[in-house]
N, C-alpha and C. Protein backbone atom coordinates (compact mmCIF):
# COMPACT_ATOMS: atom_id res chain seq x y z
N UNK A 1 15.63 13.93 -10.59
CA UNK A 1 14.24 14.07 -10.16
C UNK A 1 13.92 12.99 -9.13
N UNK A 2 13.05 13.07 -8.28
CA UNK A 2 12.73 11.95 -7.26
C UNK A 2 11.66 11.29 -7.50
N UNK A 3 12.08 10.15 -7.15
CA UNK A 3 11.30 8.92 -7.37
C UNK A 3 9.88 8.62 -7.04
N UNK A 4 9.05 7.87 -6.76
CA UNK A 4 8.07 8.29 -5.70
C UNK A 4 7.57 6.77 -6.48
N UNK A 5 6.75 5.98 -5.28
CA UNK A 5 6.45 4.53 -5.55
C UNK A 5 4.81 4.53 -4.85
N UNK A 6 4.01 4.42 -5.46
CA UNK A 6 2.46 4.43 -5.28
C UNK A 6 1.90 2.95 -5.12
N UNK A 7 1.10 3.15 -4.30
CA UNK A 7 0.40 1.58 -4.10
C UNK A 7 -1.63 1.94 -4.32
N UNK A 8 -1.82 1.79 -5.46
CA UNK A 8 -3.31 1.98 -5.92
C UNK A 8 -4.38 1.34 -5.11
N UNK A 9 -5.06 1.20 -4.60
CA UNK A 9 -5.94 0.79 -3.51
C UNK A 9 -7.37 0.14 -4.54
N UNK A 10 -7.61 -1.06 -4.18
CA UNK A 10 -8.81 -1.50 -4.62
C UNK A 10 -8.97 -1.39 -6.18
N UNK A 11 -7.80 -1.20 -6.95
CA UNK A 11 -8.23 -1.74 -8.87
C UNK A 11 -8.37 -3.59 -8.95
N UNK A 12 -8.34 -3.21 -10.16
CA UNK A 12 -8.49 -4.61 -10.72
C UNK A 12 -9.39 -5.76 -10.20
N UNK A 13 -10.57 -5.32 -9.40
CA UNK A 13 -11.50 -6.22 -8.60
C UNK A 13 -13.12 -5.43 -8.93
N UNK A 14 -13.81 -6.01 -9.41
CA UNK A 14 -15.21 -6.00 -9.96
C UNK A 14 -15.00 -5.25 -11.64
N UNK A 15 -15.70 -3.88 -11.19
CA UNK A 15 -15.72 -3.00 -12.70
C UNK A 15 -14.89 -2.09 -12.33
N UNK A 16 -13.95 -1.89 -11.16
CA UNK A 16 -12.74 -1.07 -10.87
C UNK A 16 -11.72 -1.53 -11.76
N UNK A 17 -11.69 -1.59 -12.57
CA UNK A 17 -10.25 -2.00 -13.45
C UNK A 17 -9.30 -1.12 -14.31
N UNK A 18 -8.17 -1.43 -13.85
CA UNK A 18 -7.15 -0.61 -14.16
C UNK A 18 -5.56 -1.47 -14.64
N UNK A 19 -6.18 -1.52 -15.95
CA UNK A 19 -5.18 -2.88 -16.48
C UNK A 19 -3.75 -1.98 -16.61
N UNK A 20 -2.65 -2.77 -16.41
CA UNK A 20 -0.87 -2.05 -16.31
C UNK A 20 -0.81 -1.41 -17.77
N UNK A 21 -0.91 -1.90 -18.65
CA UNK A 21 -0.60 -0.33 -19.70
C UNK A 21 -1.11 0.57 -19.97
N UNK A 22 -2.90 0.50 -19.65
CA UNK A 22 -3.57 1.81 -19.27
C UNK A 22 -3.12 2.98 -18.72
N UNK A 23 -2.30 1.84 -17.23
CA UNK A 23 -2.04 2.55 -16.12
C UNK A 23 -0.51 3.52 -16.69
N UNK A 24 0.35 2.81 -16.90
CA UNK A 24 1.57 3.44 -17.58
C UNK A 24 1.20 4.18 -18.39
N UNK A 25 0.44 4.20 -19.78
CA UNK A 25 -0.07 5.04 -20.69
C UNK A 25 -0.47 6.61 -19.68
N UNK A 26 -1.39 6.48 -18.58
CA UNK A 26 -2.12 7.80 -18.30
C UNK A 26 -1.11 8.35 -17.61
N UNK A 27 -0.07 7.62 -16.94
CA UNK A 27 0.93 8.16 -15.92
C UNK A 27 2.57 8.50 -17.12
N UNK A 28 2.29 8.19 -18.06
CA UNK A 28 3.41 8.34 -19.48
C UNK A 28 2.61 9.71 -19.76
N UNK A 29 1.01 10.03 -20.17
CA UNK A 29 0.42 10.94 -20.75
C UNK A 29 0.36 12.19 -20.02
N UNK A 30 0.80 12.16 -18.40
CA UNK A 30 0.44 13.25 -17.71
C UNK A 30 2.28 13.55 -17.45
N UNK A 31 2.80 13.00 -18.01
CA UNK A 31 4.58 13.59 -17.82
C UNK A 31 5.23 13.42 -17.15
N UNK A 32 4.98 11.98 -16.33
CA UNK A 32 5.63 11.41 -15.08
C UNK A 32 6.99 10.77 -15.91
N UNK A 33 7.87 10.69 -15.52
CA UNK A 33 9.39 9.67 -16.31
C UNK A 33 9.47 8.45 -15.52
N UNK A 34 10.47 7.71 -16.18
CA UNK A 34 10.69 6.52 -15.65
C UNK A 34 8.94 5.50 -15.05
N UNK A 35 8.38 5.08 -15.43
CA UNK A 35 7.21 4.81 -15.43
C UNK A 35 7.57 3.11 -15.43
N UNK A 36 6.89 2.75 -13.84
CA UNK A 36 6.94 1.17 -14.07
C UNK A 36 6.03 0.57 -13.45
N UNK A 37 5.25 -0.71 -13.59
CA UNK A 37 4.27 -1.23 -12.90
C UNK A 37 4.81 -2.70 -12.24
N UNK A 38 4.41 -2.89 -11.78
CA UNK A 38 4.79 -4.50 -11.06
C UNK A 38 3.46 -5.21 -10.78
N UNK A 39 3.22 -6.15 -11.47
CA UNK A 39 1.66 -6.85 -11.09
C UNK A 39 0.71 -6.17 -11.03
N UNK A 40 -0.50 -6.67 -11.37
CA UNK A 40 -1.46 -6.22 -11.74
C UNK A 40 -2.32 -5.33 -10.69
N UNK A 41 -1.75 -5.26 -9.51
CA UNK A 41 -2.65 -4.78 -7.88
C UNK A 41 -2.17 -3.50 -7.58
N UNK A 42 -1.76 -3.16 -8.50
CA UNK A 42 -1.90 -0.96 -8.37
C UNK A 42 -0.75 -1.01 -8.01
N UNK A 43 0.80 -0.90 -8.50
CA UNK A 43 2.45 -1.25 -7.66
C UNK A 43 2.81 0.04 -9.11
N UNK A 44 3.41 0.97 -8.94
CA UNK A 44 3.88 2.02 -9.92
C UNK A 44 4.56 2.65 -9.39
N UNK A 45 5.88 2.87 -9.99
CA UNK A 45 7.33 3.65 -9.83
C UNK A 45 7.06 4.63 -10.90
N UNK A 46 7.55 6.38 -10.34
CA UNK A 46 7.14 7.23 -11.23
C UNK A 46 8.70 8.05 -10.89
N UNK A 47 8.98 8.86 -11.61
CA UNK A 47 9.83 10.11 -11.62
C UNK A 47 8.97 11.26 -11.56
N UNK A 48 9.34 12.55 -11.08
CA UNK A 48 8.87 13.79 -10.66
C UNK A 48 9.25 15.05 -10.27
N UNK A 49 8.99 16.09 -10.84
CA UNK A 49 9.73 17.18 -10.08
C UNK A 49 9.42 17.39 -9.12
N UNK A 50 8.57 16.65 -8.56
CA UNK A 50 7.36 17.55 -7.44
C UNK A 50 8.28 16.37 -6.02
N UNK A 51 8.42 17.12 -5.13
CA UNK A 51 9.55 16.23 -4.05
C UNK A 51 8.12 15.88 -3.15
N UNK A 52 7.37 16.90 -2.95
CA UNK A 52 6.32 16.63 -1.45
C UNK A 52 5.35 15.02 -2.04
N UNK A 53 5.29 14.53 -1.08
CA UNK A 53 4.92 13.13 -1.35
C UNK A 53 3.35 13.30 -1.16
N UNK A 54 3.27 14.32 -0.38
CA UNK A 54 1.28 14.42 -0.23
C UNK A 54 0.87 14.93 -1.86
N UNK A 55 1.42 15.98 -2.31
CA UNK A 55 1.39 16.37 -3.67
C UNK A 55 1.41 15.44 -4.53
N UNK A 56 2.46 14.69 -4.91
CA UNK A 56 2.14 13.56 -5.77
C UNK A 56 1.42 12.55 -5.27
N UNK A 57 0.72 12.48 -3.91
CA UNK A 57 -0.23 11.45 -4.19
C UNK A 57 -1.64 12.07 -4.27
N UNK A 58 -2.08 13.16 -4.46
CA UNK A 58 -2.93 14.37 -4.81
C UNK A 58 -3.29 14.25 -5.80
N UNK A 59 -1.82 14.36 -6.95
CA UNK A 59 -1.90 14.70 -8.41
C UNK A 59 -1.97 13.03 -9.01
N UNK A 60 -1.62 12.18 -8.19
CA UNK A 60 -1.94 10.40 -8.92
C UNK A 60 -3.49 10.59 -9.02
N UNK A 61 -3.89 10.63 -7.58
CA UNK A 61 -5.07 10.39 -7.39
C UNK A 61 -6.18 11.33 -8.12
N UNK A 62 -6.12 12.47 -8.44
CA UNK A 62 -6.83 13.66 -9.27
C UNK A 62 -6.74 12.66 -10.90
N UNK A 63 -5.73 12.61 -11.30
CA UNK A 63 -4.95 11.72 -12.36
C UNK A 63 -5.78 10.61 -13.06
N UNK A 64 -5.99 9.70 -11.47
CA UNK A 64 -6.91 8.53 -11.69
C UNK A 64 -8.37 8.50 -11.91
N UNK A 65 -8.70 9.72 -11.17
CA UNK A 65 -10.34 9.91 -11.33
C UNK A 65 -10.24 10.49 -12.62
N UNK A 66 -9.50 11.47 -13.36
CA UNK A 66 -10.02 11.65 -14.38
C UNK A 66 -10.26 10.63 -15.61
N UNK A 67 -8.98 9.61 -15.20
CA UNK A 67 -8.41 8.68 -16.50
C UNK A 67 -9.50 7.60 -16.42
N UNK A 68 -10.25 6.98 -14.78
CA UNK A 68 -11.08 6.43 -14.86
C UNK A 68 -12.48 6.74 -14.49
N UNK A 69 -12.61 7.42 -14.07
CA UNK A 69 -14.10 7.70 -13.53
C UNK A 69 -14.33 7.81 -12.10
N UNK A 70 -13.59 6.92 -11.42
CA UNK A 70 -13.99 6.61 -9.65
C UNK A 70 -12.95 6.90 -9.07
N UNK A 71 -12.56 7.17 -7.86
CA UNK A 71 -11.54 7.49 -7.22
C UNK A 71 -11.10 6.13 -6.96
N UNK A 72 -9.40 6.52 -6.44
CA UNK A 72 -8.27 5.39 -6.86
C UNK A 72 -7.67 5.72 -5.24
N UNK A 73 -7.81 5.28 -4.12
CA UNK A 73 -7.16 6.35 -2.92
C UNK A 73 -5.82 5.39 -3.04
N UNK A 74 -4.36 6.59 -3.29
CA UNK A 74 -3.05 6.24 -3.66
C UNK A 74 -2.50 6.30 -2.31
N UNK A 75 -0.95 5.47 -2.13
CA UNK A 75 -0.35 5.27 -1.21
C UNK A 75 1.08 5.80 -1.26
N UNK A 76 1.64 6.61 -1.57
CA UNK A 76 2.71 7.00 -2.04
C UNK A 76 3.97 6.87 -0.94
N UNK A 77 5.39 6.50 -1.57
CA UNK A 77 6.14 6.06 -0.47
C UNK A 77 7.48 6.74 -1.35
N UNK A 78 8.48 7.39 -0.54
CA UNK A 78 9.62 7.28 -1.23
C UNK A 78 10.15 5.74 -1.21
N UNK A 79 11.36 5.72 -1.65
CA UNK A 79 12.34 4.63 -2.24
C UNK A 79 12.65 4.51 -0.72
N UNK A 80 13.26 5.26 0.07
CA UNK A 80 14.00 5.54 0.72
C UNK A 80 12.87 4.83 2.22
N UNK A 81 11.58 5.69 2.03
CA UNK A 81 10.52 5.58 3.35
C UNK A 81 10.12 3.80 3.01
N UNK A 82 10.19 2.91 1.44
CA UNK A 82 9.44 1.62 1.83
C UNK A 82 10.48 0.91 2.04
N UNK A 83 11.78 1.11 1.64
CA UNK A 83 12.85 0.21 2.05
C UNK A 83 12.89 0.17 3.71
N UNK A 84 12.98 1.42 4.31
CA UNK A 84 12.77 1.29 6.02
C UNK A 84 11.69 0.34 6.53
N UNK A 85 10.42 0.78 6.08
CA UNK A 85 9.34 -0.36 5.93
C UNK A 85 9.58 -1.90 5.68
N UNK A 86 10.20 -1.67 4.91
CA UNK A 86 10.31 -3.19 4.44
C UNK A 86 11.46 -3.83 5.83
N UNK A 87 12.30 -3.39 5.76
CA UNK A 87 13.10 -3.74 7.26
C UNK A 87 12.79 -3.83 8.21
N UNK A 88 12.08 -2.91 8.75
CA UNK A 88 11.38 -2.61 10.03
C UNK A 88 10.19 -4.01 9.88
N UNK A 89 9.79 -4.71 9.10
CA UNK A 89 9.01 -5.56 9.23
C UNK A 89 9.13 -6.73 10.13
N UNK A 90 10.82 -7.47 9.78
CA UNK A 90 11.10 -8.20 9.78
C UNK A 90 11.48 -8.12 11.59
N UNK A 91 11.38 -7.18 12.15
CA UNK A 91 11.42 -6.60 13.53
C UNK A 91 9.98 -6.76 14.40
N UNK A 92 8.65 -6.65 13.57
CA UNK A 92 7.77 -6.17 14.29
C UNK A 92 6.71 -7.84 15.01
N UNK A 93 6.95 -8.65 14.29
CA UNK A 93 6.36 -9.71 14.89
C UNK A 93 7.59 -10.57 16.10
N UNK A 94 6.81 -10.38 17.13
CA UNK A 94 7.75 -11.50 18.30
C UNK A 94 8.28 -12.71 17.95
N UNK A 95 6.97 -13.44 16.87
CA UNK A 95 7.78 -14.70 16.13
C UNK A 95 7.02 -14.80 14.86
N UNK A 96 7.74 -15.18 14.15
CA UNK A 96 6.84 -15.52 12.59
C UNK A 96 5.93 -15.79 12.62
N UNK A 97 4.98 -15.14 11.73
CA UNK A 97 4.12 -15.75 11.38
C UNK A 97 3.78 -17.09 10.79
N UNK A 98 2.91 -18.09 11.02
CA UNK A 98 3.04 -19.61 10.99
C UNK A 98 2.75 -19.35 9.16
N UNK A 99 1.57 -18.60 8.97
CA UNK A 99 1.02 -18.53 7.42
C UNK A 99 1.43 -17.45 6.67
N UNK A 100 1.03 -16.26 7.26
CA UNK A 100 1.75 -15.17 6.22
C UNK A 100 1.37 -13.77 6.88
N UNK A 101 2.64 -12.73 6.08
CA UNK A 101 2.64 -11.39 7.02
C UNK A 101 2.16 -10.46 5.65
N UNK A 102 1.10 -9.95 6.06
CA UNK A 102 0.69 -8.85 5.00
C UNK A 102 0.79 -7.63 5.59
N UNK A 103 1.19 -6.79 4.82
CA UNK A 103 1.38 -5.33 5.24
C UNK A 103 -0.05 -4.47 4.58
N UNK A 104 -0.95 -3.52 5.38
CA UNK A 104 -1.48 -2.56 4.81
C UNK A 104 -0.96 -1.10 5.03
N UNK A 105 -0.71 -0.96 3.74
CA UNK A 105 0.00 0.26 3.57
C UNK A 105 -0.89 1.57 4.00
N UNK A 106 -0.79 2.57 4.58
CA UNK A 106 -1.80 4.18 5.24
C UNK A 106 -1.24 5.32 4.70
N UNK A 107 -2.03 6.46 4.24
CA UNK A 107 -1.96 7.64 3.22
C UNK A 107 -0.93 8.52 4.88
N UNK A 108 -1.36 7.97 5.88
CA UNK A 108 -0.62 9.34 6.77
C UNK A 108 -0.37 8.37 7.91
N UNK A 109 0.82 8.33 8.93
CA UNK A 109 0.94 7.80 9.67
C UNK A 109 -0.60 7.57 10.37
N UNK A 110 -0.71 6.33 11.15
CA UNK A 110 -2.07 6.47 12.50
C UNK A 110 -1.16 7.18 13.74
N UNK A 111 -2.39 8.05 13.64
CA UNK A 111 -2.52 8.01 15.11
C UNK A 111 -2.12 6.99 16.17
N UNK A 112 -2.28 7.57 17.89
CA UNK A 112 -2.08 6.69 18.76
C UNK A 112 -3.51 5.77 18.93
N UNK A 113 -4.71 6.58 18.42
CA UNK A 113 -6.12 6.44 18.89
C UNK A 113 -5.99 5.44 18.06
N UNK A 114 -5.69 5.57 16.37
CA UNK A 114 -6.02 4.47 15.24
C UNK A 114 -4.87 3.68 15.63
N UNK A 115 -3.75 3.78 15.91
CA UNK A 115 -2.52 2.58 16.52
C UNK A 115 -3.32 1.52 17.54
N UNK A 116 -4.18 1.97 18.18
CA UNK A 116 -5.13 1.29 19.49
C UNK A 116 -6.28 0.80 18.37
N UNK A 117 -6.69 1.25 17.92
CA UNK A 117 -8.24 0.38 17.13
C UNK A 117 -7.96 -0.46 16.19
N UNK A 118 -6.64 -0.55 15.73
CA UNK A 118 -6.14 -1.40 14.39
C UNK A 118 -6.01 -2.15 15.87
N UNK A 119 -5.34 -2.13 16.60
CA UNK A 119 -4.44 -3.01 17.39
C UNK A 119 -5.71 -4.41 17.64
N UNK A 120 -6.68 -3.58 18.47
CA UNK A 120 -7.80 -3.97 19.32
C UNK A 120 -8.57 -5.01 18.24
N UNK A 121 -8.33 -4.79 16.75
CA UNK A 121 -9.17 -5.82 15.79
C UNK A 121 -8.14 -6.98 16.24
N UNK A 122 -7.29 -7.34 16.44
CA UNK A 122 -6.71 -8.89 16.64
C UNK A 122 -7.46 -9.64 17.17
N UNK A 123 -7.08 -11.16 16.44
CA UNK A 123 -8.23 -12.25 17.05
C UNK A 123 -7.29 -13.08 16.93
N UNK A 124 -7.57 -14.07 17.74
CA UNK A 124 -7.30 -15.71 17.67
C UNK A 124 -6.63 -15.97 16.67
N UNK A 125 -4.87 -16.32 16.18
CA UNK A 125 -4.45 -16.15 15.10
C UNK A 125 -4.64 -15.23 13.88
N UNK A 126 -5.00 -13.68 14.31
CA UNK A 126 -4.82 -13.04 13.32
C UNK A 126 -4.21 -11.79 14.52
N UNK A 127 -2.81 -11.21 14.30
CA UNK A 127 -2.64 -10.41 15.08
C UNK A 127 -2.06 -9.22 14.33
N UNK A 128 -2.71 -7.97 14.66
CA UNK A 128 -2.91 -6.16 13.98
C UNK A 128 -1.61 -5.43 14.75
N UNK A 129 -0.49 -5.32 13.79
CA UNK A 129 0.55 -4.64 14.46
C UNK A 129 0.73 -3.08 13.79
N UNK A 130 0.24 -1.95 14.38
CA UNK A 130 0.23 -1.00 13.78
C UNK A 130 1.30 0.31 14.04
N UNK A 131 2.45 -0.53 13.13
CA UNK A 131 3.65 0.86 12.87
C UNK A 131 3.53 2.04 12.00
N UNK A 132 3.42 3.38 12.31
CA UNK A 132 3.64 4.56 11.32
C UNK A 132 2.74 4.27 10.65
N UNK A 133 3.45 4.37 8.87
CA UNK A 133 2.22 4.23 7.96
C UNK A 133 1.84 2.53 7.22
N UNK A 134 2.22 1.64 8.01
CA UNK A 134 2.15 0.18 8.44
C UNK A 134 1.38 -0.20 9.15
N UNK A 135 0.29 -1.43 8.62
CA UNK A 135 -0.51 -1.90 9.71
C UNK A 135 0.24 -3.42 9.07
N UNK A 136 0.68 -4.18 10.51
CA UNK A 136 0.89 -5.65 9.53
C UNK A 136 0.34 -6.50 10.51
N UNK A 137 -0.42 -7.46 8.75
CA UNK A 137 -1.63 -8.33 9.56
C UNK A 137 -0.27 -9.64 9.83
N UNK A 138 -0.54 -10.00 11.18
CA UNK A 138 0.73 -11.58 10.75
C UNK A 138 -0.48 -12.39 11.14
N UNK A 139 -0.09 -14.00 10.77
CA UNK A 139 -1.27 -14.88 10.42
C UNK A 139 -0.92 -15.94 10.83
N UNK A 140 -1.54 -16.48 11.95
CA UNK A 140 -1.08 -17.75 11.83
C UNK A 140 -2.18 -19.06 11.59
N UNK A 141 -3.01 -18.39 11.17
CA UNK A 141 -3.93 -19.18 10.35
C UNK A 141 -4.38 -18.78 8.61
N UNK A 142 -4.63 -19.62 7.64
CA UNK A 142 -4.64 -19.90 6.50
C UNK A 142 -5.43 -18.23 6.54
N UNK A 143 -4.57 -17.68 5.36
CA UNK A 143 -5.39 -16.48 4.88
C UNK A 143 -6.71 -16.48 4.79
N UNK A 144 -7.38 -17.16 4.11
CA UNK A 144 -8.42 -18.10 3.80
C UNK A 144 -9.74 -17.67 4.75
N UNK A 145 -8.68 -17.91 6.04
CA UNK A 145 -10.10 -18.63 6.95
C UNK A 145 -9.79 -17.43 7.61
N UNK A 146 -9.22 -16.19 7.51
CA UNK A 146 -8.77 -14.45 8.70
C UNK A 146 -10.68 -14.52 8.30
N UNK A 147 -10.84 -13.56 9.41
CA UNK A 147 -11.86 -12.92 9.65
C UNK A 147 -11.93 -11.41 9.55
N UNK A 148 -10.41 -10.99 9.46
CA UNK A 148 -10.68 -9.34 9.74
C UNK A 148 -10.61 -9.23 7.66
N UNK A 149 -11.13 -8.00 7.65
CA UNK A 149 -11.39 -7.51 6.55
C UNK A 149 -10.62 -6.06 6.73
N UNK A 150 -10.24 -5.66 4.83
CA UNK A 150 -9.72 -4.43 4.95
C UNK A 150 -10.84 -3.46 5.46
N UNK A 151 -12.15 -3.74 4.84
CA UNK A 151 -13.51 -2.80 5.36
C UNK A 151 -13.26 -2.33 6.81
N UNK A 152 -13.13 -3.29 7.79
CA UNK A 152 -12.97 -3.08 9.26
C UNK A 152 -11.58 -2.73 9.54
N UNK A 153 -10.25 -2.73 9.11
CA UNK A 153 -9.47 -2.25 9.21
C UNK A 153 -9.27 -0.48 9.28
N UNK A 154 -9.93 -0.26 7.56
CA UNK A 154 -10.25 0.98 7.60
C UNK A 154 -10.73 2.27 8.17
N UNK A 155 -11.80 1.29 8.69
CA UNK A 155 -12.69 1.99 10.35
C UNK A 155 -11.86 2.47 11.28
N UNK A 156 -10.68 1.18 11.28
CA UNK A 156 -9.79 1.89 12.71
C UNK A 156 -8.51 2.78 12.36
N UNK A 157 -8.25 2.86 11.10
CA UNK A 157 -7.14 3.23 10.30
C UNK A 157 -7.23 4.81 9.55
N UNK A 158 -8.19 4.55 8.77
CA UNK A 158 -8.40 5.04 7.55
C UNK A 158 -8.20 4.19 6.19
N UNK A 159 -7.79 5.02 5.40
CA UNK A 159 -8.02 4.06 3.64
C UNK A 159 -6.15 3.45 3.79
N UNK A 160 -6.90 2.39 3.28
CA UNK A 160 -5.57 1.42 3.47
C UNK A 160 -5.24 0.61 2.20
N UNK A 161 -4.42 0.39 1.90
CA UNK A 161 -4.12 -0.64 0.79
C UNK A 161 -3.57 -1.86 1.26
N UNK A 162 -3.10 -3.05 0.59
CA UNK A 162 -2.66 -4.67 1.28
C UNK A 162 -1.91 -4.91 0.57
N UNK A 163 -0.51 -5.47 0.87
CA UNK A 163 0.13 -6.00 0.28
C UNK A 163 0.79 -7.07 0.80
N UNK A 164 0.93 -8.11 0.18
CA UNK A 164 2.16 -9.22 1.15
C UNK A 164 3.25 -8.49 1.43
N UNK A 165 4.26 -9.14 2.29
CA UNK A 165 5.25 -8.52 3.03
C UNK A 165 6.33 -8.88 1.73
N UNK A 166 6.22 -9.86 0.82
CA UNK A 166 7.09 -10.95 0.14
C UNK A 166 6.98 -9.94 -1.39
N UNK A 167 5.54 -9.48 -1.95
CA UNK A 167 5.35 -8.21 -2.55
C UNK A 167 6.00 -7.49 -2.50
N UNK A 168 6.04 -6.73 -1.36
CA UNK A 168 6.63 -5.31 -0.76
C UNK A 168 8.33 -5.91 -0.96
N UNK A 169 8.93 -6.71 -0.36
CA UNK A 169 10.33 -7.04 -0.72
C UNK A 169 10.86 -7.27 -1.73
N UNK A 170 9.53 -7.45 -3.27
CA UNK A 170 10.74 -7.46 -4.65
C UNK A 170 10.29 -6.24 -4.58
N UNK A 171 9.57 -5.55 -4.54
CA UNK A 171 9.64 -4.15 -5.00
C UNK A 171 10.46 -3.60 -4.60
N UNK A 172 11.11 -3.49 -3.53
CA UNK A 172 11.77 -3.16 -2.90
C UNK A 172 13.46 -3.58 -3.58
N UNK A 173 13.50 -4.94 -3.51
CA UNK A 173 14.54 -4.79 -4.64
C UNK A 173 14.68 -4.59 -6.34
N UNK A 174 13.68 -4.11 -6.55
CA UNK A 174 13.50 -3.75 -7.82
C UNK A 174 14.03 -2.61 -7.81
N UNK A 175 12.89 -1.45 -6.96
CA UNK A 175 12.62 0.10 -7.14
C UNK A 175 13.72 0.50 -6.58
N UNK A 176 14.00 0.26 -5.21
CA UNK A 176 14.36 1.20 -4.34
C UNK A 176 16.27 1.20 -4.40
């Protein structure tokens, strides 16, 4: 059966909460196999008969509103599509980032239009590199003190999720 690796968007912050054995429990209760979570920020490895990746992130997300109440917008990746991701990272900045490279993960590749409006948010040590279904923030100032927000990202994107780049690489050697 194929794998399929979801990135939950916005739990575990205010009254959105979606604690890891909940989460395994509803994704164990609806007949997914192999069922795994990684940290508390929405990271779940599932098994499936279902191969189309828009489908299972359909049936997570249908899944989640019922199990919690509010919508959950899912990020679904094969094994195969975040390991490329995860490589292709280490390609996309001209030089390291001084502070740190976060990746926001996108439900459908951007566009050229949203490739240009993610791009166009860069500022003064915060620079918007927008590959496929990759936007990566690189930083060369303290996370802390960025100015761009996922809110304004979204605008130029669509619904996005965040992850460190350093995240995305154990998962990566975990899952994939």
């Amino acid at each position: 059966m194929p794998t399929h690796i979801g990135f939950l968007r916005a739990v575990n912050i205010g009254k959105r909460q979606y604690k890891t054995a909940d989460l395994r429990a509803a994704l164990t209760g609806a007949g997914y196999d192999d069922v795994d979570t990684y940290i508390q920020t929405g990271n779940v490895r599932i098994t499936t008969p279902l191969r189309s990746r828009a489908k299972v992130q359909d049936e997570l997300e249908a899944l989640f509103l019922a199990d919690r109440g509010f919508e959950v917008p899912t990020m679904v990746f094969t094994p195969a599509e975040l390991r490329t991701l995860v490589e292709e990272a280490s390609e996309v900045p001209e030089k390291k980032p001084e502070y740190a490279h976060y990746v926001s993960l996108l439900q459908q590749p951007a566009t050229a239009a949203q490739a240009a409006a993610g791009a166009a948010l860069s500022l003064p040590g915060e620079t918007v590199v927008v590959h496929g279904r990759a936007v990566h923030l690189l930083y060369d100032i303290p996370y802390g003190q960025a100015k761009l927000s996922n809110p304004k990202l979204e605008k130029a994107v669509g619904p996005a999720t965040n992850r460190s780049l350093k995240v995305l690489t154990e998962i990566v050697d975990r899952w994939c």
